[in-house]
PDB file of N, CA and C in Angstrom:
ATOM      1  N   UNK A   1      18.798   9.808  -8.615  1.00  0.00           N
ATOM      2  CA  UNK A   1      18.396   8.407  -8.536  1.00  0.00           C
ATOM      3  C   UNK A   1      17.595   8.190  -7.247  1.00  0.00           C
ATOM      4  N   UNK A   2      16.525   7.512  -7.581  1.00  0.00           N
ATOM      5  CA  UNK A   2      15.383   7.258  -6.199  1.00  0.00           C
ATOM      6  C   UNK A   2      16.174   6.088  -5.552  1.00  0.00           C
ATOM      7  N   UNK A   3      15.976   6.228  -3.781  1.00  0.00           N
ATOM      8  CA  UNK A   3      16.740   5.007  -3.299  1.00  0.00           C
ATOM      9  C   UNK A   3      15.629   3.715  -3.258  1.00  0.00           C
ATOM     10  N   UNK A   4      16.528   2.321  -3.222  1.00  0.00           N
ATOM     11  CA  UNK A   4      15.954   1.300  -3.609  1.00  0.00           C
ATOM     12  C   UNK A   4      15.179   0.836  -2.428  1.00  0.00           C
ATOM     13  N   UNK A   5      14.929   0.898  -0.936  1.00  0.00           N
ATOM     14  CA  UNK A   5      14.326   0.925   0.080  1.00  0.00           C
ATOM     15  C   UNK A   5      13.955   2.627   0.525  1.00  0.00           C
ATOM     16  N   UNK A   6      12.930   2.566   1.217  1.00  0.00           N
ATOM     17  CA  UNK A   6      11.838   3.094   1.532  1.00  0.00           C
ATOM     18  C   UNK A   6      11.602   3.105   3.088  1.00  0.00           C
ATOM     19  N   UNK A   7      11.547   4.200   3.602  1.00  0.00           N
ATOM     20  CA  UNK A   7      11.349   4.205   5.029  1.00  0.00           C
ATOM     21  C   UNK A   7       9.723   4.376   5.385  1.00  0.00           C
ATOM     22  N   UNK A   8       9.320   3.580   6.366  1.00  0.00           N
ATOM     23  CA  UNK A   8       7.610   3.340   6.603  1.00  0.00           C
ATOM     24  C   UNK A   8       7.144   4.748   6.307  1.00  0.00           C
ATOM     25  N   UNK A   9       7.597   6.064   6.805  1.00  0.00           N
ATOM     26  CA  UNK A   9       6.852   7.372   6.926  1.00  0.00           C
ATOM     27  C   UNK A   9       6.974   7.504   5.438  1.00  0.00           C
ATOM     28  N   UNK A  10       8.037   7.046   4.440  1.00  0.00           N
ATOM     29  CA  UNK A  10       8.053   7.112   3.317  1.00  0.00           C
ATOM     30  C   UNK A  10       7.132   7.279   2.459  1.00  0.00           C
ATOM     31  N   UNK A  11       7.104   5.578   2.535  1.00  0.00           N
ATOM     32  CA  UNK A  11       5.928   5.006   1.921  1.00  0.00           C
ATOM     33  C   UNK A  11       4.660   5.656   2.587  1.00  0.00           C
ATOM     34  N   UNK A  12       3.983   6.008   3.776  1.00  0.00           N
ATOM     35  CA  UNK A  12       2.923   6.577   4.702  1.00  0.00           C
ATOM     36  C   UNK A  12       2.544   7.807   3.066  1.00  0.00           C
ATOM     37  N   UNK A  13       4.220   8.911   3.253  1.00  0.00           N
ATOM     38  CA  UNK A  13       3.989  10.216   2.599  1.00  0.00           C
ATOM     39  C   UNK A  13       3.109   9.641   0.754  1.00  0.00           C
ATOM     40  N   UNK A  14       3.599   8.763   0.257  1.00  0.00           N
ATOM     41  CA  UNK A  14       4.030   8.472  -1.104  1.00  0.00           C
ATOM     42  C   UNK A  14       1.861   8.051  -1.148  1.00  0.00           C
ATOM     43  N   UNK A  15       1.240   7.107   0.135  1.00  0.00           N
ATOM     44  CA  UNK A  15       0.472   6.281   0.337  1.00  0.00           C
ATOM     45  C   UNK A  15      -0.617   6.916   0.006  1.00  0.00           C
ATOM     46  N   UNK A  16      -0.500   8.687   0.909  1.00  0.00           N
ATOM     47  CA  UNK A  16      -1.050   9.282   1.974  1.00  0.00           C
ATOM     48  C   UNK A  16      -1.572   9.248   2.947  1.00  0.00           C
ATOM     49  N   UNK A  17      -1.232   8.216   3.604  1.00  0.00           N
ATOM     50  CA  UNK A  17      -1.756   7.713   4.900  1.00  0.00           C
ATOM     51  C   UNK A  17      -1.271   7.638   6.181  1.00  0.00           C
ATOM     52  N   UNK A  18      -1.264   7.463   7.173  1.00  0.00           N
ATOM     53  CA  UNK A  18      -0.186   7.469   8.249  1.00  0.00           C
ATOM     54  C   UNK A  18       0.561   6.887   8.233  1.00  0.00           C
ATOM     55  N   UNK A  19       1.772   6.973   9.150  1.00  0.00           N
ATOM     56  CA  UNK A  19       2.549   6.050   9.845  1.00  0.00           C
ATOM     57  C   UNK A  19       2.368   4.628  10.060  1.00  0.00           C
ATOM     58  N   UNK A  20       0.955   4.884  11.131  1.00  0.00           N
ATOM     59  CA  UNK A  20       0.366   3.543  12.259  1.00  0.00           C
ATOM     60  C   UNK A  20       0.068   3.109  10.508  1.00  0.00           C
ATOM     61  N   UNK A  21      -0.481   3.085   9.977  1.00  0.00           N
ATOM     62  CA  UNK A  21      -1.546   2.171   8.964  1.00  0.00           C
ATOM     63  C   UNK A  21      -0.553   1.693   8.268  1.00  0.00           C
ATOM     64  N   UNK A  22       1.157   2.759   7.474  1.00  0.00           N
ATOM     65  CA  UNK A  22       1.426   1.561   6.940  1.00  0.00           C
ATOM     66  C   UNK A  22       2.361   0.415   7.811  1.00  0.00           C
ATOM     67  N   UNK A  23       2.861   0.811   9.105  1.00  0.00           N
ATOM     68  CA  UNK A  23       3.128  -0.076   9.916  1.00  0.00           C
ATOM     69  C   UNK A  23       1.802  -1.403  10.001  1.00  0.00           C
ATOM     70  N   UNK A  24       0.504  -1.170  10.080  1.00  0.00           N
ATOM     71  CA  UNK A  24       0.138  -1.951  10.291  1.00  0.00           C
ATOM     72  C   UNK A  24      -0.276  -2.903   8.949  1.00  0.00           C
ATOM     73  N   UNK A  25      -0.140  -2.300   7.785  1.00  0.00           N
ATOM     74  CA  UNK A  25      -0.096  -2.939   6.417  1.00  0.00           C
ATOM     75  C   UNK A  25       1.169  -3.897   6.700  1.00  0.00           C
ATOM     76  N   UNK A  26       2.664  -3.497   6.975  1.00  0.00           N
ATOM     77  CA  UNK A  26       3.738  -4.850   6.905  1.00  0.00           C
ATOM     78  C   UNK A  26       3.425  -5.753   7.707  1.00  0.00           C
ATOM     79  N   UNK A  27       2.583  -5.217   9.178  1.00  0.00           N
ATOM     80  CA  UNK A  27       2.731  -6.259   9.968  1.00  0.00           C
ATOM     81  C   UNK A  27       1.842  -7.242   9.895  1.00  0.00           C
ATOM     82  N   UNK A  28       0.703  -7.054   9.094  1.00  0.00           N
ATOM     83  CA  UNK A  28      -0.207  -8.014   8.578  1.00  0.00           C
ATOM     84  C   UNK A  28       0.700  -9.130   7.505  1.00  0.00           C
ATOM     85  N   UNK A  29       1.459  -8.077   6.907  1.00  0.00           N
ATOM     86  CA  UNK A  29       1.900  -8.704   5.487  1.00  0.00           C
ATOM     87  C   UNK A  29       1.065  -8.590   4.427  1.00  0.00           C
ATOM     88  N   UNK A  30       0.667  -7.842   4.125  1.00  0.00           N
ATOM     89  CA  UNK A  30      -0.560  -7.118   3.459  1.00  0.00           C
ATOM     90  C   UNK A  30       0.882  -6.556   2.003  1.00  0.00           C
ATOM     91  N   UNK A  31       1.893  -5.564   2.906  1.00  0.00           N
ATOM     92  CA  UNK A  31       2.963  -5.194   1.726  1.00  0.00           C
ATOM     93  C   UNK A  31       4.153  -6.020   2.431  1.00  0.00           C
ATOM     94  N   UNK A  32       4.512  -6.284   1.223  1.00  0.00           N
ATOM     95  CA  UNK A  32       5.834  -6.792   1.731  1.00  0.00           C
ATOM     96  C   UNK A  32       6.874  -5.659   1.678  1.00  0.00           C
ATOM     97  N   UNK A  33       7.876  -5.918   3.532  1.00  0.00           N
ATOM     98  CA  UNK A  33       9.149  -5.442   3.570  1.00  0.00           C
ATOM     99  C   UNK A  33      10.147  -5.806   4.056  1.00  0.00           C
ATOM    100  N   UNK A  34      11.298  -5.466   5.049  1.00  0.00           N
ATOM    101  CA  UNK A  34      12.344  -6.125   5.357  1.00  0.00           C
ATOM    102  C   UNK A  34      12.572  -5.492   6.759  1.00  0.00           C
ATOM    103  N   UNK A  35      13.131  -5.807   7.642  1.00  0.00           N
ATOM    104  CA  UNK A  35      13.543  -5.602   8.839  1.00  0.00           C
ATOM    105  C   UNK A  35      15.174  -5.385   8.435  1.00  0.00           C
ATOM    106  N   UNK A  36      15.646  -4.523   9.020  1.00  0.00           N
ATOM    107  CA  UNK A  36      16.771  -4.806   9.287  1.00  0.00           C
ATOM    108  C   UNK A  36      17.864  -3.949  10.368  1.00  0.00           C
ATOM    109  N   UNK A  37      19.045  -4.123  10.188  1.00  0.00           N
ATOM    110  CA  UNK A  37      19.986  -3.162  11.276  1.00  0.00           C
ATOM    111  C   UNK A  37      19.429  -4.087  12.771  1.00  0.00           C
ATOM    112  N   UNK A  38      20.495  -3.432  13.857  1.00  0.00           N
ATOM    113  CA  UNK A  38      20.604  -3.990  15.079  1.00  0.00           C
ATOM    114  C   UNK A  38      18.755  -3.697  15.822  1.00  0.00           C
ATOM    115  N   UNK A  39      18.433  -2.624  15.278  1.00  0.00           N
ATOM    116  CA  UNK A  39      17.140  -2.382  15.274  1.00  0.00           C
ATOM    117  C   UNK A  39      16.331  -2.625  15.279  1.00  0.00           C
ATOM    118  N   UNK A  40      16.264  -3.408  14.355  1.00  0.00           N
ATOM    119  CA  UNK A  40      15.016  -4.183  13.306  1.00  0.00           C
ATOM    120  C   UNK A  40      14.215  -2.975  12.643  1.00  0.00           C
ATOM    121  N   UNK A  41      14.779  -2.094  11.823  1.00  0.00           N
ATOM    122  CA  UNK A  41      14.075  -0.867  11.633  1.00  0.00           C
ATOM    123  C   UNK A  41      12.870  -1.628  10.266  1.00  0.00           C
ATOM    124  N   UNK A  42      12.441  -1.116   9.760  1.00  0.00           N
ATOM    125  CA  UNK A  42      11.094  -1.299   8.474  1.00  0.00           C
ATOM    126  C   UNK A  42      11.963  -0.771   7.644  1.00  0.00           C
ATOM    127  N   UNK A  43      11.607  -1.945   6.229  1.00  0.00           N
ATOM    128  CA  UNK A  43      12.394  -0.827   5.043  1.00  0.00           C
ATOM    129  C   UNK A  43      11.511  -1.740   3.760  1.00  0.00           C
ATOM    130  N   UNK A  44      10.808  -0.657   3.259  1.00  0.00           N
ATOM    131  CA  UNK A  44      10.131  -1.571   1.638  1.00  0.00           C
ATOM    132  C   UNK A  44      10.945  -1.123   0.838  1.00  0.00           C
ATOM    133  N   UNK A  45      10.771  -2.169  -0.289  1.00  0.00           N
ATOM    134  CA  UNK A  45      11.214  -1.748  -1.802  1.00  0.00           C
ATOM    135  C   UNK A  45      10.444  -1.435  -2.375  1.00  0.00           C
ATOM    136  N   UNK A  46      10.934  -0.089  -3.129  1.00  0.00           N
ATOM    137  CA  UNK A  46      10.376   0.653  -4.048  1.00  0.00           C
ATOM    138  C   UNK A  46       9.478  -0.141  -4.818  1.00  0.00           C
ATOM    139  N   UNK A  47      10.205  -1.233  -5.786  1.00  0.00           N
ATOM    140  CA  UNK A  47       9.670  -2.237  -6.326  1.00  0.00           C
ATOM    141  C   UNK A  47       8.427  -2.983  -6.018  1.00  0.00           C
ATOM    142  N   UNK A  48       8.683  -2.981  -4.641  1.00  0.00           N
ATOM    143  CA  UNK A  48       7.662  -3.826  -4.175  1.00  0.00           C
ATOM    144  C   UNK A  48       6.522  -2.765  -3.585  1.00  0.00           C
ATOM    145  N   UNK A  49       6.833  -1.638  -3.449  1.00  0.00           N
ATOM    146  CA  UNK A  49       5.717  -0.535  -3.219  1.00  0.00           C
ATOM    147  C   UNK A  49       4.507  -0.144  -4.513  1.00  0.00           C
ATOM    148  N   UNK A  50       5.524  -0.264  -5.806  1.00  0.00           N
ATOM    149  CA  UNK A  50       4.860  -0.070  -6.850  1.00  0.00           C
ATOM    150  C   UNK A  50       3.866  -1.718  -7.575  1.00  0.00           C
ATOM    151  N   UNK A  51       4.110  -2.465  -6.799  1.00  0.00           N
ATOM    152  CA  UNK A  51       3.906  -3.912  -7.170  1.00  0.00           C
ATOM    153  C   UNK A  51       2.221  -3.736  -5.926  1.00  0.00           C
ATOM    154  N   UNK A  52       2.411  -3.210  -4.800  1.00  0.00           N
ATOM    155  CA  UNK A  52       1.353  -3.479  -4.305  1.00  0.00           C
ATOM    156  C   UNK A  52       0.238  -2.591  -4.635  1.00  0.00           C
ATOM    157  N   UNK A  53       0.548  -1.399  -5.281  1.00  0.00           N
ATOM    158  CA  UNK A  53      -0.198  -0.059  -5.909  1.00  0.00           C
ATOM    159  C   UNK A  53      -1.304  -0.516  -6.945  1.00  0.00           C
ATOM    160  N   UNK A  54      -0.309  -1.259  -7.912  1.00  0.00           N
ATOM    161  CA  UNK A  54      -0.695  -2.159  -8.900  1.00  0.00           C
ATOM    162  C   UNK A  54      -1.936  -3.044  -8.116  1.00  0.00           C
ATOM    163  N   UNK A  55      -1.432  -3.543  -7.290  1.00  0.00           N
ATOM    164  CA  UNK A  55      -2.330  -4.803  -6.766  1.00  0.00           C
ATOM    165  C   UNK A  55      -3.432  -4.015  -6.472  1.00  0.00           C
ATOM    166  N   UNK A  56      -3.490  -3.207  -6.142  1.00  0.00           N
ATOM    167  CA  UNK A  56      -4.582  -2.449  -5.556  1.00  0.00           C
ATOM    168  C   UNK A  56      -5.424  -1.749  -6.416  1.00  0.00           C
ATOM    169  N   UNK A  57      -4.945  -1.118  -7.648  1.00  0.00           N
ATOM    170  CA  UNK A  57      -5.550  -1.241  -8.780  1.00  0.00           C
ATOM    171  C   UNK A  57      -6.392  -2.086  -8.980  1.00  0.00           C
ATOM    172  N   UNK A  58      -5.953  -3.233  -9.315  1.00  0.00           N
ATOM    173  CA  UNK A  58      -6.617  -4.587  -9.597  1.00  0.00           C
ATOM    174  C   UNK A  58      -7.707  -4.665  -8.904  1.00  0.00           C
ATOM    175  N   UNK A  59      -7.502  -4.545  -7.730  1.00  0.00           N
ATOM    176  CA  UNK A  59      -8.697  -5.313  -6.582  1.00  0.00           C
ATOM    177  C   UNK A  59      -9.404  -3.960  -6.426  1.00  0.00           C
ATOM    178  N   UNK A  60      -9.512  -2.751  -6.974  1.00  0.00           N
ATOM    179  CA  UNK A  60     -10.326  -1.506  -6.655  1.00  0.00           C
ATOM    180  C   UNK A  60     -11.168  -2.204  -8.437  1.00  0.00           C
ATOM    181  N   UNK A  61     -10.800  -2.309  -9.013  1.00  0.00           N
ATOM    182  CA  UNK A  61     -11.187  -2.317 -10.169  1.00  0.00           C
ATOM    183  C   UNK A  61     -12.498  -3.453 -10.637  1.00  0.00           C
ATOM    184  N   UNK A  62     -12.340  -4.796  -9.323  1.00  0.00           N
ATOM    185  CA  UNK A  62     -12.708  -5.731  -9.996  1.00  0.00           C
ATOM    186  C   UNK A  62     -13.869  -5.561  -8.973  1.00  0.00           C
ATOM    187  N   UNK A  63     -13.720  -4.509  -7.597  1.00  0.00           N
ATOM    188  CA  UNK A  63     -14.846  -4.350  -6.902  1.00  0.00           C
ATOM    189  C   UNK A  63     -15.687  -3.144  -7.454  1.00  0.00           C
ATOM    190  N   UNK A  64     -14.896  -2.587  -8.262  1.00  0.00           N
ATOM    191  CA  UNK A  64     -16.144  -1.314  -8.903  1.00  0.00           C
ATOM    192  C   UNK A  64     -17.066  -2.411  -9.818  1.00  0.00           C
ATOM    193  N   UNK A  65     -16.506  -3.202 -10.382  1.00  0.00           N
ATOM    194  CA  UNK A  65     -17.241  -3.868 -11.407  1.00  0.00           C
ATOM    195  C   UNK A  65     -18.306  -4.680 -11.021  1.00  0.00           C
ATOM    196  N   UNK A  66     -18.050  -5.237  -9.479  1.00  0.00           N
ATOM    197  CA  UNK A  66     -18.871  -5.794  -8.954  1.00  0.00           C
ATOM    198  C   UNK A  66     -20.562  -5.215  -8.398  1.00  0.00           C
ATOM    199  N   UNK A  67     -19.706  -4.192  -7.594  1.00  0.00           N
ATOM    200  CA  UNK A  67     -20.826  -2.837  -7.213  1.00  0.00           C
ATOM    201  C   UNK A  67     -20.953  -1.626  -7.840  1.00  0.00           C
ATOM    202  N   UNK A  68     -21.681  -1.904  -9.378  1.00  0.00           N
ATOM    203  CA  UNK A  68     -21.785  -0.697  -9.775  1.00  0.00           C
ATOM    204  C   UNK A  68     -22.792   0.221  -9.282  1.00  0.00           C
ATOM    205  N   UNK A  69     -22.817   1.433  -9.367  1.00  0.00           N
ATOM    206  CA  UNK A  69     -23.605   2.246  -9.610  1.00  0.00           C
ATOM    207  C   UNK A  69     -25.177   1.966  -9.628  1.00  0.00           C
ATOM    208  N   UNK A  70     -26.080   2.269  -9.127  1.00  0.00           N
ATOM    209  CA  UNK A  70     -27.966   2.412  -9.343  1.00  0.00           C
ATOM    210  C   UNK A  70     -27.737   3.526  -9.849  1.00  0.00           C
ATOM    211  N   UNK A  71     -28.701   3.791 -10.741  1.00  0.00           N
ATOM    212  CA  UNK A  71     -29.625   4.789 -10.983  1.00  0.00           C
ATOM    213  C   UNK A  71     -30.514   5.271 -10.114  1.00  0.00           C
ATOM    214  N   UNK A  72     -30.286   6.111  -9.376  1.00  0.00           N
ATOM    215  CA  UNK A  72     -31.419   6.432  -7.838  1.00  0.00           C
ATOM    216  C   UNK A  72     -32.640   7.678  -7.992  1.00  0.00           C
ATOM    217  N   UNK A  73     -32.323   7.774  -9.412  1.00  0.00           N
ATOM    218  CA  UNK A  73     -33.287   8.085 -10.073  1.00  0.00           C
ATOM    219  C   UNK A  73     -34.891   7.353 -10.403  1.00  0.00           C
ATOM    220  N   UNK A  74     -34.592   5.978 -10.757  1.00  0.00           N
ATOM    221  CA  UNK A  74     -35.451   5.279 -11.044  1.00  0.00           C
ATOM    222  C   UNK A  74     -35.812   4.442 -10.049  1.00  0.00           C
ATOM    223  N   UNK A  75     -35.526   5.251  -8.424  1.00  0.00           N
ATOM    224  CA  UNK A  75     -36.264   4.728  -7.833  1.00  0.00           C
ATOM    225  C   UNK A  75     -37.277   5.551  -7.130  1.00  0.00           C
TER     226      UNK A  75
END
């Protein structure tokens, strides 16, 4: 069973991206996550990891459509 929170390097490995970037994705609020412990350590939900993937889908999708492709041929 996959656990239901997610540690930042986690999500980083899952992302492929660093550390710093997805630290700096929560701290925008860009993904949503949770603070918690005496710490305040970072912790996403899975749920909500696969919810922003999605989102990102979306918004890769609606900018390919926007900027397609030339033919750089016909120029």
């Amino acid at each position: 069973m996959e656990p239901r929170f997610l540690l930042l390097s986690d999500v980083a490995a899952e992302l492929n991206v660093s550390d710093s970037q997805v630290y700096h994705m929560v701290r925008s609020g860009e993904l949503p996550a949770i603070k918690i412990g005496g710490r305040g350590q970072w912790r996403v939900e899975r749920s909500r990891l696969e919810e922003y993937i999605q989102q990102k889908y979306a918004e890769t999708a609606e900018w390919v459509r926007g900027n397609p492709l030339t033919d750089r041929d016909g120029e």
